[in-house]
Protein backbone atom coordinates (compact mmCIF):
# COMPACT_ATOMS: atom_id res chain seq x y z
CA UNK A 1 11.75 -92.04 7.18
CA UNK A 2 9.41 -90.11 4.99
CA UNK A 3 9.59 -86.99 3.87
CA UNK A 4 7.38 -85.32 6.19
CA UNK A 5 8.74 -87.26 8.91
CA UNK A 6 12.11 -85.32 8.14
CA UNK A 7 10.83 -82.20 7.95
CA UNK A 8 8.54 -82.78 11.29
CA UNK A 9 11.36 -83.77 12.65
CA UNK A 10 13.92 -81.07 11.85
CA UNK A 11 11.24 -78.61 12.38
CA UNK A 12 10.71 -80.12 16.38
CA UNK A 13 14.86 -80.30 16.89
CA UNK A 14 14.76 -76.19 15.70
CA UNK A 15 12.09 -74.92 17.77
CA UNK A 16 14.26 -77.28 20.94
CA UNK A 17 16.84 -74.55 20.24
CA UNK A 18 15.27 -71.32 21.00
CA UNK A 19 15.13 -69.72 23.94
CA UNK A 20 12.01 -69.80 26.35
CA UNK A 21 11.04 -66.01 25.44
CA UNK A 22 11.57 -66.58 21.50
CA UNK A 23 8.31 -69.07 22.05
CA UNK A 24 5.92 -66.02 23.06
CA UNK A 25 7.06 -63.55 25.88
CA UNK A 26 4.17 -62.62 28.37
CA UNK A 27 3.49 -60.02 30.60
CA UNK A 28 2.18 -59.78 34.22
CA UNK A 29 -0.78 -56.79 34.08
CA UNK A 30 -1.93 -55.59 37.64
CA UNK A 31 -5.41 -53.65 37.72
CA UNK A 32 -6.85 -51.74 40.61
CA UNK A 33 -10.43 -52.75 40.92
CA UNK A 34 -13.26 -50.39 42.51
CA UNK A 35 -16.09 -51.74 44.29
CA UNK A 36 -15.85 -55.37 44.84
CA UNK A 37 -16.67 -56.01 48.47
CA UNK A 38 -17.35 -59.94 48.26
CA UNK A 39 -16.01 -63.37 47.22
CA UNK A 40 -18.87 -63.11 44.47
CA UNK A 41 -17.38 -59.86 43.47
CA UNK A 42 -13.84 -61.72 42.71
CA UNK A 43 -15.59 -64.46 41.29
CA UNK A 44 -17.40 -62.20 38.50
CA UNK A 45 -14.11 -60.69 38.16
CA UNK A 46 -11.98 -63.46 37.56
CA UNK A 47 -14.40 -65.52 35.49
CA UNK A 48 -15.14 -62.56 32.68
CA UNK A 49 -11.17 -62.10 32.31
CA UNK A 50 -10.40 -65.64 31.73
CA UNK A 51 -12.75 -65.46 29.45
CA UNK A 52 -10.95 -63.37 27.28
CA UNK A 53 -9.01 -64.73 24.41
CA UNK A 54 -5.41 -65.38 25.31
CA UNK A 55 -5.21 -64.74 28.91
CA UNK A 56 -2.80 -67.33 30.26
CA UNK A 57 -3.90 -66.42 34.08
CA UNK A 58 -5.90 -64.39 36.06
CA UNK A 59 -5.75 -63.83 40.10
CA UNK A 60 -8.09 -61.31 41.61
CA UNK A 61 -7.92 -60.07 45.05
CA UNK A 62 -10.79 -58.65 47.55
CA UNK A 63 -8.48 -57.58 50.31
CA UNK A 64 -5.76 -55.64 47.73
CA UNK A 65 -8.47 -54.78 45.42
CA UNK A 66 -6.66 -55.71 42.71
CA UNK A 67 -6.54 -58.30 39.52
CA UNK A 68 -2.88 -59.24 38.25
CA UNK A 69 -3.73 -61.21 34.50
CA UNK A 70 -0.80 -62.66 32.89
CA UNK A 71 -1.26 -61.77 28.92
CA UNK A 72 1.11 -62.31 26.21
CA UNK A 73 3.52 -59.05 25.62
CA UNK A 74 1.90 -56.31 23.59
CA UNK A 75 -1.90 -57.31 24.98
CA UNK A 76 -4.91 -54.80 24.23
CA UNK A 77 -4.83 -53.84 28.30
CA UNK A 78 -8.29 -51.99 27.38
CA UNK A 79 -9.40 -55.38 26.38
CA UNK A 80 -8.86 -56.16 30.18
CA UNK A 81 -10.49 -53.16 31.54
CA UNK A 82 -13.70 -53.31 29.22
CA UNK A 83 -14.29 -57.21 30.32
CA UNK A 84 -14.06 -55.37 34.16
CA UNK A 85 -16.43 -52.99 33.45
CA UNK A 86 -18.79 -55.50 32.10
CA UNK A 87 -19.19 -57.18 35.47
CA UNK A 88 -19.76 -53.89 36.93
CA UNK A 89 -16.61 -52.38 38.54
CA UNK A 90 -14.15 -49.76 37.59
CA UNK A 91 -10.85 -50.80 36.77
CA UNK A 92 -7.58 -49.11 36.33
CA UNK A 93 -4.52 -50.41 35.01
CA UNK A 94 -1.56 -49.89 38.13
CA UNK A 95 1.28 -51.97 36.14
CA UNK A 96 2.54 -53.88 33.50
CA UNK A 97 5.92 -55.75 33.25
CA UNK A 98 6.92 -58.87 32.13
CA UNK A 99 6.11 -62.50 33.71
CA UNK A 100 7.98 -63.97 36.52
CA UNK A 101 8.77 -67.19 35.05
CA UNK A 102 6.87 -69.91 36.95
């Protein structure tokens, strides 16, 4: 084995050993949205925050009126609402708290 082999492969068994939240912890953000009253409305919603850089997942409801986006931990939240507000609606952070693990 070369070198680099050995250290690829001491590097891969350490990273094996950490914990799941050591890799990058994420939260779960939930956002009140104003104004959407259509499918299209979700649609815009949902497409201009997956857009955004690092936003693992992004669910957007007409009949709560609300977007939960699953970020990792410390995320610029007004990164969130400004990407809202671009497609035309009001939003307004209701929670955040860590991800359920899936």
């Amino acid at each position: 084995m070369n070198r680099l082999q050995r250290i690829l492969s001491s590097l891969a068994l350490a990273l094996c050993g950490l914990p799941g939240a050591a890799w990058s912890a994420e939260q779960s953000v939930t956002i009140h949205i104003e104004g959407m009253t259509c499918s299209l409305c979700v649609t815009a919603v949902n497409k201009a925050l997956r857009a955004l850089p690092d936003v693992r997942k992004a669910k957007t409801s007409l009949s709560r009126r609300e977007a939960v986006v699953v970020v990792p931990e410390g995320y610029a939240t007004a990164a969130l609402l400004a990407a809202i507000e671009d497609t035309g609606y009001k939003g307004e952070i209701r929670a955040v708290a860590p991800a359920e693990a899936q």
